[in-house]
N, C-alpha and C. Protein backbone atom coordinates (compact mmCIF):
# COMPACT_ATOMS: atom_id res chain seq x y z
N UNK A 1 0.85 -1.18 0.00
CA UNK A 1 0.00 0.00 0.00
C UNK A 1 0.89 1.24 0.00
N UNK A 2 0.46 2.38 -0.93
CA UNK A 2 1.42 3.19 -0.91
C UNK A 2 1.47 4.39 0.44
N UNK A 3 2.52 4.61 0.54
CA UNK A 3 2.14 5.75 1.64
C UNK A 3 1.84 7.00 1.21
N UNK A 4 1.01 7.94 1.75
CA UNK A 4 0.88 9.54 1.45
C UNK A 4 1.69 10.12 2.27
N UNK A 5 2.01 11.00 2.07
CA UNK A 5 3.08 11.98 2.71
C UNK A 5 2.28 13.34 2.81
N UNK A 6 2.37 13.45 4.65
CA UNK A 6 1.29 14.47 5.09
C UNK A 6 2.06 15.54 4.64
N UNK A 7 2.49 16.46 3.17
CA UNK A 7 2.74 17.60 2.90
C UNK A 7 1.98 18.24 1.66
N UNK A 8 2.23 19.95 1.58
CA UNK A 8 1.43 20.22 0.68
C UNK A 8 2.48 20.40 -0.91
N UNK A 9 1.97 20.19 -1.67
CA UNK A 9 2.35 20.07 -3.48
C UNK A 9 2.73 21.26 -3.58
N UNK A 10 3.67 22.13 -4.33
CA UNK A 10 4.11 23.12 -4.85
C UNK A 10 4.40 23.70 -5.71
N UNK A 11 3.09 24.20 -7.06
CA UNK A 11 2.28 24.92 -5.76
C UNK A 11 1.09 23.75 -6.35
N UNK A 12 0.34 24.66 -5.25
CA UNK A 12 -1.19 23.50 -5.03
C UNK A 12 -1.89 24.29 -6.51
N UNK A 13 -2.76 23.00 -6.41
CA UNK A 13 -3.65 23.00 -7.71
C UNK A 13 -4.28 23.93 -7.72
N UNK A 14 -5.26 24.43 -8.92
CA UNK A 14 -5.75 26.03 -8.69
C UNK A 14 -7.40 25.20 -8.43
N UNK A 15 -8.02 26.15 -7.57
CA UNK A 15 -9.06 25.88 -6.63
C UNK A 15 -9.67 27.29 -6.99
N UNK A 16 -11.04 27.05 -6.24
CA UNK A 16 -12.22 28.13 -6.23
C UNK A 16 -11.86 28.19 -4.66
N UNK A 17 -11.06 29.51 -4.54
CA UNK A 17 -11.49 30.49 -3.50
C UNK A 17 -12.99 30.58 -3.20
N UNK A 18 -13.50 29.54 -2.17
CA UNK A 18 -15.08 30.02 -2.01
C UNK A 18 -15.14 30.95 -0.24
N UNK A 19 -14.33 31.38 0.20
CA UNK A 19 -13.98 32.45 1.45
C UNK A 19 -14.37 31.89 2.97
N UNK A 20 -14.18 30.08 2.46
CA UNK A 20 -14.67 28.94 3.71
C UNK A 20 -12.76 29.29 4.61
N UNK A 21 -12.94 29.35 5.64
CA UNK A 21 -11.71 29.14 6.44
C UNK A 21 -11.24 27.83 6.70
N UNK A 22 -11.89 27.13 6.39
CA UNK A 22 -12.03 25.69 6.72
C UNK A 22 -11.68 24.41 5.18
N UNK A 23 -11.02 25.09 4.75
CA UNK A 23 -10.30 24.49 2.80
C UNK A 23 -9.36 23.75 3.31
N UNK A 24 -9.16 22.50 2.82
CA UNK A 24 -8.41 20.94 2.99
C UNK A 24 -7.64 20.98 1.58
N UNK A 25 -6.66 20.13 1.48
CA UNK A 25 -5.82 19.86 0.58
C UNK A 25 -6.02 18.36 0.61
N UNK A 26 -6.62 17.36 0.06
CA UNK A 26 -6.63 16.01 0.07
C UNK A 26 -5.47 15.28 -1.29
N UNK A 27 -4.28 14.35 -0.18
CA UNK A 27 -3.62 13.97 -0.94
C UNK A 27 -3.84 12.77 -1.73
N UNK A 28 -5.08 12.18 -1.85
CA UNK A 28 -5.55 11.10 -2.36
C UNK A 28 -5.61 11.67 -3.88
N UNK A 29 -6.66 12.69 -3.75
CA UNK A 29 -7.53 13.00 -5.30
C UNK A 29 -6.36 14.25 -5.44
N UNK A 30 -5.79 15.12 -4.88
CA UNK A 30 -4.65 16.17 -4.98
C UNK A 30 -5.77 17.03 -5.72
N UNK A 31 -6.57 17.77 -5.03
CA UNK A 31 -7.54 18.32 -4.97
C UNK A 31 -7.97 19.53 -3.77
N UNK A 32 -8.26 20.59 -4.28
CA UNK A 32 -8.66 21.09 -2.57
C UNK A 32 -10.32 21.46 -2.67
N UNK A 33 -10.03 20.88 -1.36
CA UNK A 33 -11.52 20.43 -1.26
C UNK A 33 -12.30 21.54 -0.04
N UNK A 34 -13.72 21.92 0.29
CA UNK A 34 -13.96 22.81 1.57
C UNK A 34 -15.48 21.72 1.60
N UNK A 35 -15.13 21.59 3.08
CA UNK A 35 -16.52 20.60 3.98
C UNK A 35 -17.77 21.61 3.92
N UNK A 36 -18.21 22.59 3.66
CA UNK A 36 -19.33 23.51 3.45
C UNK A 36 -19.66 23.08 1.89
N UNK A 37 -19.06 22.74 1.21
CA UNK A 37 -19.47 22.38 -0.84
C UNK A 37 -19.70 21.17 -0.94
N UNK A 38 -20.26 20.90 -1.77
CA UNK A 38 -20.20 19.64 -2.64
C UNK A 38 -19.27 19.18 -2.61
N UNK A 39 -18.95 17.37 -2.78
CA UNK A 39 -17.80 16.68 -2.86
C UNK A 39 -17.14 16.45 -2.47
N UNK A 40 -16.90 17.26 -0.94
CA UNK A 40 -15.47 17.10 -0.06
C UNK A 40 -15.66 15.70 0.57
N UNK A 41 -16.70 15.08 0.88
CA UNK A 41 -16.73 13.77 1.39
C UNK A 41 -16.32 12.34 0.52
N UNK A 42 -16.57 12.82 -0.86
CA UNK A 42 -16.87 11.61 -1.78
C UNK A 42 -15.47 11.33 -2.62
N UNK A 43 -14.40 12.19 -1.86
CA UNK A 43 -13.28 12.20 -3.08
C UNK A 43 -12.69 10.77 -2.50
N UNK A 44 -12.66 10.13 -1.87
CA UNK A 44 -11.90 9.29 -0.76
C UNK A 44 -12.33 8.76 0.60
N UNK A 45 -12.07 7.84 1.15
CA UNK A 45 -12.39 7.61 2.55
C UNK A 45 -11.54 7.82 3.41
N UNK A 46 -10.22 8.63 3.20
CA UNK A 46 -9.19 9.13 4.51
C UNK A 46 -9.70 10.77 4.48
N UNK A 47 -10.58 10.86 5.19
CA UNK A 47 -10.66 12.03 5.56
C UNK A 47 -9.37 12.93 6.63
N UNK A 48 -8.90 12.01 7.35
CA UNK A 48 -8.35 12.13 8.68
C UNK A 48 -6.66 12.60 7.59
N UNK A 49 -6.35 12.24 6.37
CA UNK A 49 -5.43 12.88 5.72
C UNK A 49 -5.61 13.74 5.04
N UNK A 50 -6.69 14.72 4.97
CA UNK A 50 -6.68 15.91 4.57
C UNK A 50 -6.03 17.35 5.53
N UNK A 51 -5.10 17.74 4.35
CA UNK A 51 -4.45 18.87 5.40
C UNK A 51 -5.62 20.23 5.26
N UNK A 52 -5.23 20.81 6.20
CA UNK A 52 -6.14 22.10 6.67
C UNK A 52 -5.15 23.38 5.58
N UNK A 53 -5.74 23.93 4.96
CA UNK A 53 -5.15 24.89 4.33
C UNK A 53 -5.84 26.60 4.85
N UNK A 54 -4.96 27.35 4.89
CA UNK A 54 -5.46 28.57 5.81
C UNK A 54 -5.13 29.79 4.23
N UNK A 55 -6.64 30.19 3.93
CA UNK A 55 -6.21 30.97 2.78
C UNK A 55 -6.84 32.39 3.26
């Protein structure tokens, strides 16, 4: 099984600024994702490896 490596990509993928404080970086789908939208649940089942991104 491969390992993820709890860091962020450089630079991160381009995302919709939606002005949530609460925007994740998920290294599964390498995606950033915010728990207030659509989809942030369904990209994966390691939630617990999504990093917290402060924009």
């Amino acid at each position: 099984m491969p390992t993820i490596m709890n860091s962020l990509p450089d630079p991160l993928p381009e995302f919709f600024d939606c002005g949530c404080s609460d925007i994740y970086y998920c290294p599964r789908s390498r995606d950033v994702e915010c728990p207030q939208h659509s989809g942030f649940d369904v990209c994966c089942d390691a939630l617990d490896q999504h990093i917290l991104l402060h924009v």
